[in-house]
C-alpha atoms as a PDB file:
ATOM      1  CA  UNK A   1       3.472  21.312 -21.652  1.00  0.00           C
ATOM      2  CA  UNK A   2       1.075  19.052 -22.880  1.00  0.00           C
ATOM      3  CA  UNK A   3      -1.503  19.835 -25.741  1.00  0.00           C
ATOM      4  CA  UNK A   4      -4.945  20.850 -25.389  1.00  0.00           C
ATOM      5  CA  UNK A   5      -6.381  17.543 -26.572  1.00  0.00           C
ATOM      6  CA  UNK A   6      -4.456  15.294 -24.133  1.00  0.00           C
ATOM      7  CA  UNK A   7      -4.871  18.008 -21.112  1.00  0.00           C
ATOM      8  CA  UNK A   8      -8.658  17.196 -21.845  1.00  0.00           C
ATOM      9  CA  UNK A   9      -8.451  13.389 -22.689  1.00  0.00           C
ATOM     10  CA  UNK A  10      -6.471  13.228 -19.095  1.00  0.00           C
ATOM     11  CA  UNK A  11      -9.644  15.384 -17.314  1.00  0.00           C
ATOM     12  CA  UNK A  12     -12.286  13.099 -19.029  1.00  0.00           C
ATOM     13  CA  UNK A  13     -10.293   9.909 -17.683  1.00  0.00           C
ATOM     14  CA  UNK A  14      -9.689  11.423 -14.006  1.00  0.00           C
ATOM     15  CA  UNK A  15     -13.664  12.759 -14.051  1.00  0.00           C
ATOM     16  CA  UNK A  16     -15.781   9.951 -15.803  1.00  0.00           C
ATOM     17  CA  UNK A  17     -17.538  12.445 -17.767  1.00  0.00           C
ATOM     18  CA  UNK A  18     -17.590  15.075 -19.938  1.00  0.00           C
ATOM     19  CA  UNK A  19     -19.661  17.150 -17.744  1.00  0.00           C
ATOM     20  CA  UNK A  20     -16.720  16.075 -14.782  1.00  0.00           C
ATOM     21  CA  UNK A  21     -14.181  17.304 -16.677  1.00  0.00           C
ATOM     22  CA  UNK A  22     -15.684  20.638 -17.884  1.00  0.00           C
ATOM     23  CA  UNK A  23     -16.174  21.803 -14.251  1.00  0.00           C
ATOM     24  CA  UNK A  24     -12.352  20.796 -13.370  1.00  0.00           C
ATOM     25  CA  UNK A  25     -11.418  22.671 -16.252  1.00  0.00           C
ATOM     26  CA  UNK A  26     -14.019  25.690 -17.088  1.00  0.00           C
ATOM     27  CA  UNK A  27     -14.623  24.608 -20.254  1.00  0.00           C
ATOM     28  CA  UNK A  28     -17.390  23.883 -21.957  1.00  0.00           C
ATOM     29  CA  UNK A  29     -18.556  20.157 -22.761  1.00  0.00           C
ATOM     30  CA  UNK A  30     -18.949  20.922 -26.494  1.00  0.00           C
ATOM     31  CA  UNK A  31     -15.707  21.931 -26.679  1.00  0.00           C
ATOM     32  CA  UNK A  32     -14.135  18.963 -24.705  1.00  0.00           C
ATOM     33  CA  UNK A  33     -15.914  16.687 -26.736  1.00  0.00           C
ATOM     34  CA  UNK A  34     -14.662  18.027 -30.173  1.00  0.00           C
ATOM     35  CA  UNK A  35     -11.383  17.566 -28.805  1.00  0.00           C
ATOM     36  CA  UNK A  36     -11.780  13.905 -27.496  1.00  0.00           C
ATOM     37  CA  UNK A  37     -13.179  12.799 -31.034  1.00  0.00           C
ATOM     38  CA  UNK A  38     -10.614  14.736 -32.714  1.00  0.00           C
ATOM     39  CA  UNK A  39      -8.100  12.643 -30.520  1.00  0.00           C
ATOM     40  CA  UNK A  40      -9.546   9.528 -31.184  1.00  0.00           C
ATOM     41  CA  UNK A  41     -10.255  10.136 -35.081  1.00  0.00           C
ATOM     42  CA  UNK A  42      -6.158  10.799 -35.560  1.00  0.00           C
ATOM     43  CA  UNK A  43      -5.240   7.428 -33.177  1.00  0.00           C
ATOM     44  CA  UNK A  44      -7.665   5.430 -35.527  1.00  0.00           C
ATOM     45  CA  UNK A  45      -9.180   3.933 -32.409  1.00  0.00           C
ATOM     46  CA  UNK A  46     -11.845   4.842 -29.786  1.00  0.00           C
ATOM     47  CA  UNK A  47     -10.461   5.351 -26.343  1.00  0.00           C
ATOM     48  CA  UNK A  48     -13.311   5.204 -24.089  1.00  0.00           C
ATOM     49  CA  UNK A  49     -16.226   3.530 -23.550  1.00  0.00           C
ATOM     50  CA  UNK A  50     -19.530   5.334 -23.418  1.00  0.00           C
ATOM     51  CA  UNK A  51     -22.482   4.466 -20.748  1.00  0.00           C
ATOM     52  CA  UNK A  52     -25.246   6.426 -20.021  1.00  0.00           C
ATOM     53  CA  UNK A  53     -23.472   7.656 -16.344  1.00  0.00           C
ATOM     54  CA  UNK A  54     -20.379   8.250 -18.261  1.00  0.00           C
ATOM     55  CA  UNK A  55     -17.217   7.248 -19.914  1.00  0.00           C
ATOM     56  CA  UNK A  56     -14.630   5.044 -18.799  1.00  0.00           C
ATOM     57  CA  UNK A  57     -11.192   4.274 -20.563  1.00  0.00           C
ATOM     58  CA  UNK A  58     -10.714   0.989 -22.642  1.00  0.00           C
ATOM     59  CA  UNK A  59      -7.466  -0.864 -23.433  1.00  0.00           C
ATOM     60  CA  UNK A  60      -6.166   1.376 -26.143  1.00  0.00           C
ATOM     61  CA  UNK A  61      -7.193   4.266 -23.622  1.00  0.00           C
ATOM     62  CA  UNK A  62      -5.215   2.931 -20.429  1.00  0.00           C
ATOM     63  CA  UNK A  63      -2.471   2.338 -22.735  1.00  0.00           C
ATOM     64  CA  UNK A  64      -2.450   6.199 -23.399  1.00  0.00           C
ATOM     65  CA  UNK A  65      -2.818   7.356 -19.998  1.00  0.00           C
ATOM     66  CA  UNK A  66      -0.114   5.430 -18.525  1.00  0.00           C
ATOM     67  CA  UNK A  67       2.180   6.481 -21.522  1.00  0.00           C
ATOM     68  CA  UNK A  68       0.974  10.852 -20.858  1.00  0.00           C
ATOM     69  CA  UNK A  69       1.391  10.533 -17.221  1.00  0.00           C
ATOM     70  CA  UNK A  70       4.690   9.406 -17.308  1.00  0.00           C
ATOM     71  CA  UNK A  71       5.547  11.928 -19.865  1.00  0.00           C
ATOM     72  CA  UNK A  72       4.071  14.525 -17.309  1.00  0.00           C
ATOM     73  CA  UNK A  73       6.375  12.766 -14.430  1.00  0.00           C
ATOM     74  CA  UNK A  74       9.284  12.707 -16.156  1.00  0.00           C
ATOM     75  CA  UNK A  75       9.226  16.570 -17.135  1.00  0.00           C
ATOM     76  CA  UNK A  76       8.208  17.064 -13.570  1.00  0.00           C
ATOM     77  CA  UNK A  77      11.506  15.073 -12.406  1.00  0.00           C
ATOM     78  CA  UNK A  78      13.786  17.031 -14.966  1.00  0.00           C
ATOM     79  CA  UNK A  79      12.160  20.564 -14.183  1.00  0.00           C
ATOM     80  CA  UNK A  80      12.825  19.738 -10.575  1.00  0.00           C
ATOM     81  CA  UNK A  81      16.361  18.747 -11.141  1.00  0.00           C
ATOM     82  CA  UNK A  82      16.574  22.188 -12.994  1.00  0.00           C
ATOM     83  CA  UNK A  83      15.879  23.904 -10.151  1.00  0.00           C
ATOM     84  CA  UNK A  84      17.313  21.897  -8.018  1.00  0.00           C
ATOM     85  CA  UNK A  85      20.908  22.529  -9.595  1.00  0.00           C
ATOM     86  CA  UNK A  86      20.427  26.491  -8.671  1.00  0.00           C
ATOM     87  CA  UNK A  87      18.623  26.354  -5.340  1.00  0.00           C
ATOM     88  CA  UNK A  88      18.306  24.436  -2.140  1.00  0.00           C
ATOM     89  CA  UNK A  89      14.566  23.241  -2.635  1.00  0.00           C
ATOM     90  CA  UNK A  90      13.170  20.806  -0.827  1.00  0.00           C
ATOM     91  CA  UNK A  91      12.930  17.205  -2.151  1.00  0.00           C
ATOM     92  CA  UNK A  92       9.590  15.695  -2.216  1.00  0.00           C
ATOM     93  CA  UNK A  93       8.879  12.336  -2.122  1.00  0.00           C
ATOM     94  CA  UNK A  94       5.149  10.911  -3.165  1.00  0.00           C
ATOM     95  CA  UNK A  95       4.766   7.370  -1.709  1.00  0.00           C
ATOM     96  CA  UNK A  96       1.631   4.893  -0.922  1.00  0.00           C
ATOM     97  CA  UNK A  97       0.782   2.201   1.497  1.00  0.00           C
ATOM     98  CA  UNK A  98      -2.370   0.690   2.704  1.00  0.00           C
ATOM     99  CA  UNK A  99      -3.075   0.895   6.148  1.00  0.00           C
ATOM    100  CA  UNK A 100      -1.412  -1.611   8.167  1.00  0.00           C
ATOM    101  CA  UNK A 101       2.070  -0.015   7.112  1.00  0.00           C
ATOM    102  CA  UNK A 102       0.934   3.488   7.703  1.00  0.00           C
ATOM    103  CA  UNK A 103       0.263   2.663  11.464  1.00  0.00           C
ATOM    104  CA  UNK A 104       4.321   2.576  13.095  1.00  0.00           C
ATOM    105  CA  UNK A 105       6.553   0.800  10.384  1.00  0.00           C
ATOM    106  CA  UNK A 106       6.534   3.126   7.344  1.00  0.00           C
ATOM    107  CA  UNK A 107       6.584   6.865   9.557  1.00  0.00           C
ATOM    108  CA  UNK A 108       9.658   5.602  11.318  1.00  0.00           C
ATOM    109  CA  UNK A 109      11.145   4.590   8.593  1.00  0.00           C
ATOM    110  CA  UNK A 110      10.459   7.897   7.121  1.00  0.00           C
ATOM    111  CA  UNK A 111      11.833   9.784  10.370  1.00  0.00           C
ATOM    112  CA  UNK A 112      15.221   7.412  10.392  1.00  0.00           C
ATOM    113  CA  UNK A 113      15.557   8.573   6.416  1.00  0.00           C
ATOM    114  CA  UNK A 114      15.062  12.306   7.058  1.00  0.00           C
ATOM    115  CA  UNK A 115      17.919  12.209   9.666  1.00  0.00           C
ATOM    116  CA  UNK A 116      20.176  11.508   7.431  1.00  0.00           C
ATOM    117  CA  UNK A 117      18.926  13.420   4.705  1.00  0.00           C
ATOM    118  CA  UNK A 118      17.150  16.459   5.829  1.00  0.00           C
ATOM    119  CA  UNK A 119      16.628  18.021   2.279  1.00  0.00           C
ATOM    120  CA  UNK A 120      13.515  15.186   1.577  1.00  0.00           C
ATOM    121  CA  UNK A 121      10.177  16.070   2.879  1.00  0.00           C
ATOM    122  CA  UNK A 122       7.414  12.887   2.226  1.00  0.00           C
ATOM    123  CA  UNK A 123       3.770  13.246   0.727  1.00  0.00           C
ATOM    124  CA  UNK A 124       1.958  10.095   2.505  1.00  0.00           C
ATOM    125  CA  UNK A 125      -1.188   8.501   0.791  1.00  0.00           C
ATOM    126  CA  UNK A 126      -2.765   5.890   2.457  1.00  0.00           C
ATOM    127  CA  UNK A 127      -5.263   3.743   0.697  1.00  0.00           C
ATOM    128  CA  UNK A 128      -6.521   0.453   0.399  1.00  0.00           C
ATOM    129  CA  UNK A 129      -4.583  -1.812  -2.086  1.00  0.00           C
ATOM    130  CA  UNK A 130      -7.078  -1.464  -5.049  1.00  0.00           C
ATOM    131  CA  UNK A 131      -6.120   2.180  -4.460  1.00  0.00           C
ATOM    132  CA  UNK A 132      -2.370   1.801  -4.271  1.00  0.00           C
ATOM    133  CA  UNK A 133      -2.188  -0.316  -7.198  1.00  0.00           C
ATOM    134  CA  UNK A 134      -3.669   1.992  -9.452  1.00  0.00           C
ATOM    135  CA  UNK A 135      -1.491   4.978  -8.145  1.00  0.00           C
ATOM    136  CA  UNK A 136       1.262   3.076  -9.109  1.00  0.00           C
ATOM    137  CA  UNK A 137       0.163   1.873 -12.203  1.00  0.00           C
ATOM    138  CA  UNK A 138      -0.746   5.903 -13.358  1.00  0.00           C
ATOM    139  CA  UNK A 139       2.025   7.157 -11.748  1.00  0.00           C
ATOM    140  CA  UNK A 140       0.832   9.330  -9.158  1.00  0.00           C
ATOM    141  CA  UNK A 141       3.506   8.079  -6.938  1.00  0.00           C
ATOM    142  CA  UNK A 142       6.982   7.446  -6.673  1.00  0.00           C
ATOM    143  CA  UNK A 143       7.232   4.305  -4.483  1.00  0.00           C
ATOM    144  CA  UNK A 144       4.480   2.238  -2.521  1.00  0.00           C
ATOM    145  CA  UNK A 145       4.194  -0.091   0.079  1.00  0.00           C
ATOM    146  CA  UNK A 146       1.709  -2.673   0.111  1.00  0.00           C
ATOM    147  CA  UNK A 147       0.834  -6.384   0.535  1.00  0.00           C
ATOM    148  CA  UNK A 148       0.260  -8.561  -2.836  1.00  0.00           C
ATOM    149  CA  UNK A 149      -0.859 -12.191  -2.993  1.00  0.00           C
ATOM    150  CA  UNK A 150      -1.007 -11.723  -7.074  1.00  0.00           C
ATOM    151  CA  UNK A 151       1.065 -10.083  -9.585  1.00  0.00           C
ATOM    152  CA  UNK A 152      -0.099  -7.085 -10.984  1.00  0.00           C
ATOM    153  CA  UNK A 153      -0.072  -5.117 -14.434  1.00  0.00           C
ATOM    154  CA  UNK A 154       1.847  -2.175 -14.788  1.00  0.00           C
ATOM    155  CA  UNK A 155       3.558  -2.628 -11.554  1.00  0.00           C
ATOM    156  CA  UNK A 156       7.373  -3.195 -10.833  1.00  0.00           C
ATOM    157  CA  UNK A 157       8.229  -4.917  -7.737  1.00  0.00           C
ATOM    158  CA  UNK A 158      11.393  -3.992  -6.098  1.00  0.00           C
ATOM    159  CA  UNK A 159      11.514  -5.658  -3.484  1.00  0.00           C
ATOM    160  CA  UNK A 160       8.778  -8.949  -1.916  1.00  0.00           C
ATOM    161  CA  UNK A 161       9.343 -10.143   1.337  1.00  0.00           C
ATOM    162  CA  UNK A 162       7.208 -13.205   2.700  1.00  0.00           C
ATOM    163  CA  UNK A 163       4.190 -11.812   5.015  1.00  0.00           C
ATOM    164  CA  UNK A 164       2.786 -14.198   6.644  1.00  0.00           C
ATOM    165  CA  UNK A 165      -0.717 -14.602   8.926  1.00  0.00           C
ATOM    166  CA  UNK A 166       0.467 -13.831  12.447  1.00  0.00           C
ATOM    167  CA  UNK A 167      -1.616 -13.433  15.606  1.00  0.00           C
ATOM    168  CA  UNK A 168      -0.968 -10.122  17.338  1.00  0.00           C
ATOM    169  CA  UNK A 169      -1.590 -10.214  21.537  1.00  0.00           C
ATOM    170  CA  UNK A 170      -0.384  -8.432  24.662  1.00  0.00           C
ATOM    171  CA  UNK A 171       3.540 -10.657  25.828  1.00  0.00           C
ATOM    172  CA  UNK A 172       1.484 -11.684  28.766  1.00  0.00           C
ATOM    173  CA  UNK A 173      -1.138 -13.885  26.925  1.00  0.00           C
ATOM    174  CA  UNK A 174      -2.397 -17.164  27.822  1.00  0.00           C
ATOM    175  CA  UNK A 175      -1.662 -18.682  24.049  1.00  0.00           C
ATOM    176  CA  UNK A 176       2.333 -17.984  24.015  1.00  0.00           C
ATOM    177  CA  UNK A 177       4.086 -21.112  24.500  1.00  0.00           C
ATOM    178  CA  UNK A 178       1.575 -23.417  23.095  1.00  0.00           C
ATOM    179  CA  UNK A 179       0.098 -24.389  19.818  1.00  0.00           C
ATOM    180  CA  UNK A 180      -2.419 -22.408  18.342  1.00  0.00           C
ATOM    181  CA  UNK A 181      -4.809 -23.336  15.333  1.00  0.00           C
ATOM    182  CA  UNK A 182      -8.134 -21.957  14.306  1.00  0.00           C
ATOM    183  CA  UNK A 183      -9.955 -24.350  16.697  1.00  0.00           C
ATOM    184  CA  UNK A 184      -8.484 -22.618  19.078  1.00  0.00           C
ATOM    185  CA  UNK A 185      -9.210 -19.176  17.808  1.00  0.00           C
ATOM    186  CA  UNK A 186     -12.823 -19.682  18.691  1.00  0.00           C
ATOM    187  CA  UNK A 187     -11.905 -19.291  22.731  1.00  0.00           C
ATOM    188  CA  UNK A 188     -10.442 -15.825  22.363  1.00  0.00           C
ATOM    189  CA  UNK A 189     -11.863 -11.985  22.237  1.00  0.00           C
ATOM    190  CA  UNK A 190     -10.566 -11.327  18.004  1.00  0.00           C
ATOM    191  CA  UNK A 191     -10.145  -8.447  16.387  1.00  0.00           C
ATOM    192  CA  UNK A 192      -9.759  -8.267  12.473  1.00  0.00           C
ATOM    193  CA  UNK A 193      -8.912  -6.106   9.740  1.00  0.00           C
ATOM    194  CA  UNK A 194     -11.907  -5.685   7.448  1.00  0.00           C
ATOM    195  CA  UNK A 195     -12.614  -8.464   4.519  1.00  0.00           C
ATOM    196  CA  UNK A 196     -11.578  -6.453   1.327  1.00  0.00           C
ATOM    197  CA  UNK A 197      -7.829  -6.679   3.135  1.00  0.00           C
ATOM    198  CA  UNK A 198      -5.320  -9.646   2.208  1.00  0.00           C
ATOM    199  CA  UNK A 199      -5.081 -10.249   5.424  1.00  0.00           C
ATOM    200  CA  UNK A 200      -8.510 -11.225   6.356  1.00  0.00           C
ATOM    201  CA  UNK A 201      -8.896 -13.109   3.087  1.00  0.00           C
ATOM    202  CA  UNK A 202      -5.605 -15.018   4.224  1.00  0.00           C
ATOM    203  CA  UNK A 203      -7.136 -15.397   7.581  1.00  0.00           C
ATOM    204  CA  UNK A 204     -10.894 -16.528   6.684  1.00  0.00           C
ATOM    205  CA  UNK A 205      -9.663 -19.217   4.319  1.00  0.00           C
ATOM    206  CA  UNK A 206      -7.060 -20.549   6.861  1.00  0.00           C
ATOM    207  CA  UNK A 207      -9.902 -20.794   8.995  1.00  0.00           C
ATOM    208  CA  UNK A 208     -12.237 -22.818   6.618  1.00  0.00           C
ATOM    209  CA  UNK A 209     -10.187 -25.085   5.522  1.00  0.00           C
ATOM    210  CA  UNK A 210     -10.191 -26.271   9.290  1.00  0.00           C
ATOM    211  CA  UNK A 211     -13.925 -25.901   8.971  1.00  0.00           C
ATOM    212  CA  UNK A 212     -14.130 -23.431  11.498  1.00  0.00           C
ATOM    213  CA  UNK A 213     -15.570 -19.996  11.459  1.00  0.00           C
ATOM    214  CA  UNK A 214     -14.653 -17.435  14.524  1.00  0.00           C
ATOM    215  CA  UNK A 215     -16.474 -14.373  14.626  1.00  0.00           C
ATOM    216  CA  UNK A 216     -14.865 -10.769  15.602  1.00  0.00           C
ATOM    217  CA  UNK A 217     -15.991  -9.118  18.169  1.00  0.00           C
ATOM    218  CA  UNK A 218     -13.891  -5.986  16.369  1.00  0.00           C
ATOM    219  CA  UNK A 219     -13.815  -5.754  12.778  1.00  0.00           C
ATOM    220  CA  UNK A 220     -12.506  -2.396  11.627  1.00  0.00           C
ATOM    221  CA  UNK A 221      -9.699  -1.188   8.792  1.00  0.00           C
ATOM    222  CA  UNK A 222      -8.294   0.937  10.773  1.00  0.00           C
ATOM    223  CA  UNK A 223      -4.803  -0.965  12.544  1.00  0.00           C
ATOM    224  CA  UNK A 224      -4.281   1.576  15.108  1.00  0.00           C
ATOM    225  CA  UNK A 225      -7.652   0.831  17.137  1.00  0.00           C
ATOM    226  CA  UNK A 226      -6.688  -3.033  16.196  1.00  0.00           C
ATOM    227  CA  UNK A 227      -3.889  -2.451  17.913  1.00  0.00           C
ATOM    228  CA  UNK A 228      -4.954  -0.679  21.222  1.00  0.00           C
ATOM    229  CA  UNK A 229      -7.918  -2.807  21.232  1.00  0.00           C
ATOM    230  CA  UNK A 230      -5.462  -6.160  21.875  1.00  0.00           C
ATOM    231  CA  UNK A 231      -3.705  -4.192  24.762  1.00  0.00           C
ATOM    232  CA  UNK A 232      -6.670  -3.020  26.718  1.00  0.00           C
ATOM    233  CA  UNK A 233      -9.534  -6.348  26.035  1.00  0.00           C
ATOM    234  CA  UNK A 234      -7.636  -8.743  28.103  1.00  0.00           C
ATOM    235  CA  UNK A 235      -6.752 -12.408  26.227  1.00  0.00           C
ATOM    236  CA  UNK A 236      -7.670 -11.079  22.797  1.00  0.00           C
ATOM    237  CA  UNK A 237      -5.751 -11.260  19.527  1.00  0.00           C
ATOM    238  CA  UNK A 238      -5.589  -9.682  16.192  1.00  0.00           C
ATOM    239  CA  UNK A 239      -4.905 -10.754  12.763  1.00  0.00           C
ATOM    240  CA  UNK A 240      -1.204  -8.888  12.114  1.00  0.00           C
ATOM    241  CA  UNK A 241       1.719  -8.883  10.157  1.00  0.00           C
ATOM    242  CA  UNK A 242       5.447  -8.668  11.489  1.00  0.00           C
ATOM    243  CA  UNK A 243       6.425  -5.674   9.330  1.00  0.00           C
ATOM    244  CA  UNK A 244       2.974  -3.806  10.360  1.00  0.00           C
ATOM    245  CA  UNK A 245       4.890  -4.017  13.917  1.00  0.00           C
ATOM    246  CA  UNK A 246       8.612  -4.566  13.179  1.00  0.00           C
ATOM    247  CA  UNK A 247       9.839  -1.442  15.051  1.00  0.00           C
ATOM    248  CA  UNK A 248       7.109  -1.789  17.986  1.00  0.00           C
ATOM    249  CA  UNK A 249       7.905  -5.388  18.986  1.00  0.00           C
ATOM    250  CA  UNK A 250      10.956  -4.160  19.572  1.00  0.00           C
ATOM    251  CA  UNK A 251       9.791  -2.139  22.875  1.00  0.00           C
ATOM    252  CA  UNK A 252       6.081  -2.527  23.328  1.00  0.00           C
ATOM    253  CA  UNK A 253       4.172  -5.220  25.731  1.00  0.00           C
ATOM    254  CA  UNK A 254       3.299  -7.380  22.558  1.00  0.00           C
ATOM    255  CA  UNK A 255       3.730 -10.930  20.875  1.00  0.00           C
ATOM    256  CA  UNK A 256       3.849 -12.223  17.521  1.00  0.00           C
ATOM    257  CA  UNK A 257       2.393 -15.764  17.208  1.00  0.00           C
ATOM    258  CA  UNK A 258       2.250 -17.968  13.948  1.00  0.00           C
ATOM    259  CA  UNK A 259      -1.030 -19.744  13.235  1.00  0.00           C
ATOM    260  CA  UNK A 260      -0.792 -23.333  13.129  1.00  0.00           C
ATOM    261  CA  UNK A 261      -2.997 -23.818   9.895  1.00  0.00           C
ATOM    262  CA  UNK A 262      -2.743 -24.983   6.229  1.00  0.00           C
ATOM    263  CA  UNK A 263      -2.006 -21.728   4.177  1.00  0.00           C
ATOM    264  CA  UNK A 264      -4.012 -21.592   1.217  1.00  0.00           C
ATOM    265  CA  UNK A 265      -1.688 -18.755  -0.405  1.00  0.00           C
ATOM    266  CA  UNK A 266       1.235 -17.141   0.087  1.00  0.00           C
ATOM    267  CA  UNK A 267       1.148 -13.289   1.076  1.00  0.00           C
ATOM    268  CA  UNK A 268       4.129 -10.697   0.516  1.00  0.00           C
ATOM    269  CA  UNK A 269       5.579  -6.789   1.904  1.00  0.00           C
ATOM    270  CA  UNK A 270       6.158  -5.430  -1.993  1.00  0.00           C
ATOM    271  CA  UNK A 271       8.232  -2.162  -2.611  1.00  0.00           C
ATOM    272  CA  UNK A 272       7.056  -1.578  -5.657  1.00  0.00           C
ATOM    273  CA  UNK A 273       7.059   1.306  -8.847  1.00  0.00           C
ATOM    274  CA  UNK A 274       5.215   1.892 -11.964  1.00  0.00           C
ATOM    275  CA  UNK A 275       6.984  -0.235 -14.221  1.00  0.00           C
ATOM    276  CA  UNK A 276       9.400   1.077 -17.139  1.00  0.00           C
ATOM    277  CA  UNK A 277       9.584   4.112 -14.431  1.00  0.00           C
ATOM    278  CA  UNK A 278      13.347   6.105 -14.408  1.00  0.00           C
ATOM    279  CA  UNK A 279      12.809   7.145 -10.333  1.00  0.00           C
ATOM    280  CA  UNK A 280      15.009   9.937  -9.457  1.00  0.00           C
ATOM    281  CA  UNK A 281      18.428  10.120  -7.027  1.00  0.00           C
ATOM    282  CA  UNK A 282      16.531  10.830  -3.828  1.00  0.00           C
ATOM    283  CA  UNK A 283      14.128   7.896  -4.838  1.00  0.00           C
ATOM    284  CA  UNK A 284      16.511   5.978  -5.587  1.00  0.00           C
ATOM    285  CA  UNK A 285      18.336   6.453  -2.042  1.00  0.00           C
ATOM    286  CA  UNK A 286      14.975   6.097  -0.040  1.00  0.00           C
ATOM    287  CA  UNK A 287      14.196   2.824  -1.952  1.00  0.00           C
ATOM    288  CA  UNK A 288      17.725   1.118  -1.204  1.00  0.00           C
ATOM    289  CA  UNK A 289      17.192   2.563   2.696  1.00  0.00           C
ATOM    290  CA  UNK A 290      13.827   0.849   2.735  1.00  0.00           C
ATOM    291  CA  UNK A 291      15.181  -2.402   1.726  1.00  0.00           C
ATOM    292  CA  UNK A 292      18.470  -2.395   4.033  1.00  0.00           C
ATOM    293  CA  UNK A 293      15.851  -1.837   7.056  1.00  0.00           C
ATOM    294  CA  UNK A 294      13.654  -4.103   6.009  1.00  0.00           C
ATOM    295  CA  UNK A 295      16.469  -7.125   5.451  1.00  0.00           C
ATOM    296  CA  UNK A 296      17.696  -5.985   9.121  1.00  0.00           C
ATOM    297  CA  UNK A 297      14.566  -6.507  10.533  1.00  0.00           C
ATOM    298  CA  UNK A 298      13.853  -9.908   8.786  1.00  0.00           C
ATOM    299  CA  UNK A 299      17.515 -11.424  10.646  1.00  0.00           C
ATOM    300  CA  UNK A 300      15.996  -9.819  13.718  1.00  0.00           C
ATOM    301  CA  UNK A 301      12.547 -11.959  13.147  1.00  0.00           C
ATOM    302  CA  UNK A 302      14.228 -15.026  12.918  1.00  0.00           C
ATOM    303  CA  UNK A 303      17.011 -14.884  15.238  1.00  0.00           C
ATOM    304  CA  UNK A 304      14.194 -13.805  18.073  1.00  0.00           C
ATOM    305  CA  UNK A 305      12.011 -16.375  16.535  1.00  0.00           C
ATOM    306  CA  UNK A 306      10.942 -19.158  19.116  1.00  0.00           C
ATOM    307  CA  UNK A 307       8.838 -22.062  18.469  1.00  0.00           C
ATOM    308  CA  UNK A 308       7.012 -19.754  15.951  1.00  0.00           C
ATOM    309  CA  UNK A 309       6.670 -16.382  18.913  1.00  0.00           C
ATOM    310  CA  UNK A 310       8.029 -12.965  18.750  1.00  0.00           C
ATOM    311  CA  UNK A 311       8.012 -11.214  22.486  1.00  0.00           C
ATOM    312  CA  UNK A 312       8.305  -7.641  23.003  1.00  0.00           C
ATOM    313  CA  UNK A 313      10.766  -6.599  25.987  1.00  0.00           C
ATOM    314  CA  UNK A 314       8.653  -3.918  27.620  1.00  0.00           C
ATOM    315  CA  UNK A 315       6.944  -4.081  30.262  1.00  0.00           C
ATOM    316  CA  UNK A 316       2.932  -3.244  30.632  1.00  0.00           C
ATOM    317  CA  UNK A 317       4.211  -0.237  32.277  1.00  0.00           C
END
């Protein structure tokens, strides 16, 4: 159980406010104040920073959060393994992508898991990867998915697999079997993942260091319409990743193609964990799944690999 003061430092930090957190917890502001400066008076240092709108955790006060919350996990993941040694309860899982992953790759994975062990049931959050990172980092999750061109703080990596720009398209497009580079981008219908992704940061700055600058005639975050939007606007392409369609290449009417361009940064698939975190069995087992299927697909990529092409075998049909 944790104390009154941190129960109310946590609500201030989740809120922004004292005002926030005396409506999420029914107390009054006076009271949560006390207990904040109390806090801070027996730490010797302040823990947030006060604005006019608000307050927002410094250093010292991150440092404190990240160290409660994993307190709170960790008596979450012994109470459940409490109960778990006298009952049959049902496993749940917490993990986080950003969209791209959440579209085919990450709920088949999840299906393929659950066959084999039926006792885990998944809590999804999709986000973008400002998001993500910062479940991780406060441990709101057990495991995330997400693409990284940077390291970042507070966050274990498990697993980083390279992701490079690829050009998504229907297997019947004019562009497979020759070269492709972003002065020929500017011929074809595009579709692109909005800018605050890594992928259409990758993809702008491939583009301008060619001194070109195509223009979308679909820009949207969401992959799913991305993807539908490539199969039905004929000789159009989309800025992809293989492991955003790993299991769908494997049947659908698409192609992967590489662009011919000089990369300005590397890009990376990342299983990753808050760091110092002690996941649990079932985590444990999902995590080492995750990887297997992920290093199976990777042989598949490059033994189906052709002059820098990945077909699907289905038909339009």
């Amino acid at each position: 159980m944790l104390s009154t003061d941190m129960r109310y430092f946590l609500a201030v930090a989740d809120a922004g406010s004292l005002s926030g957190a005396s409506q999420s917890l029914f107390v009054a502001v006076s009271a949560i104040s006390r207990q904040i400066h109390r806090l801070e008076e027996r730490i010797g240092v302040p823990l947030f920073e006060r604005h006019a709108r608000g307050m927002t955790l410094n250093e010292a006060g991150r440092m404190l959060e990240r160290q409660v919350r994993k307190s709170v996990m960790d008596m979450d993941l012994l109470m459940a393994e409490i109960v778990g040694s006298n009952t049959q309860k049902q496993t749940v899982i917490h993990i986080a992508c950003t969209e791209g992953m959440s579209f085919d790759t990450l709920p088949t994975l999840l299906a393929r898991f659950q066959q084999q062990q039926p006792h885990i049931a998944f809590q999804l959050h999709v986000g973008t990867g400002q998001q993500v990172s910062q479940w991780v980092r406060l441990g709101k999750v057990d495991v995330a998915l997400q693409f990284s061109m940077a390291p970042e703080a507070g966050v274990e990596v498990l697993l980083s697999l390279p992701a490079p720009l690829l050009m998504l398209m229907s297997h019947q497009h004019s562009a497979l079997g020759t070269s492709l580079g972003p002065q020929q981008l500017t011929a074809f219908p595009l579709a692109l993942p909005g800018t605050g992704t890594t992928l259409r940061q990758l993809f702008d700055l491939s583009c301008r260091m060619e001194g070109v600058f195509p223009e979308p005639l679909l820009s949207c975050d969401n992959f799913t319409s991305l993807y539908h939007y490539i199969l039905t606007m004929p000789e159009s392409m989309a800025a992809c990743s293989f492991y955003s369609v790993m299991y769908k290449l494997q049947h659908a009417p698409i192609a992967l193609k590489a662009l011919e361009a000089r990369v300005p940064a590397e890009r990376f698939l990342q299983i990753q964990q808050q760091e110092n975190r002690q996941p649990s069995a079932d985590v444990v087992g999902f995590i080492r799944f995750m990887i297997g299927q992920f290093r199976q697909q990777q042989i598949f990529s490059e033994q189906h690999s052709i002059q820098g092409e990945l077909r699907g075998q289905a038909s339009a049909g």
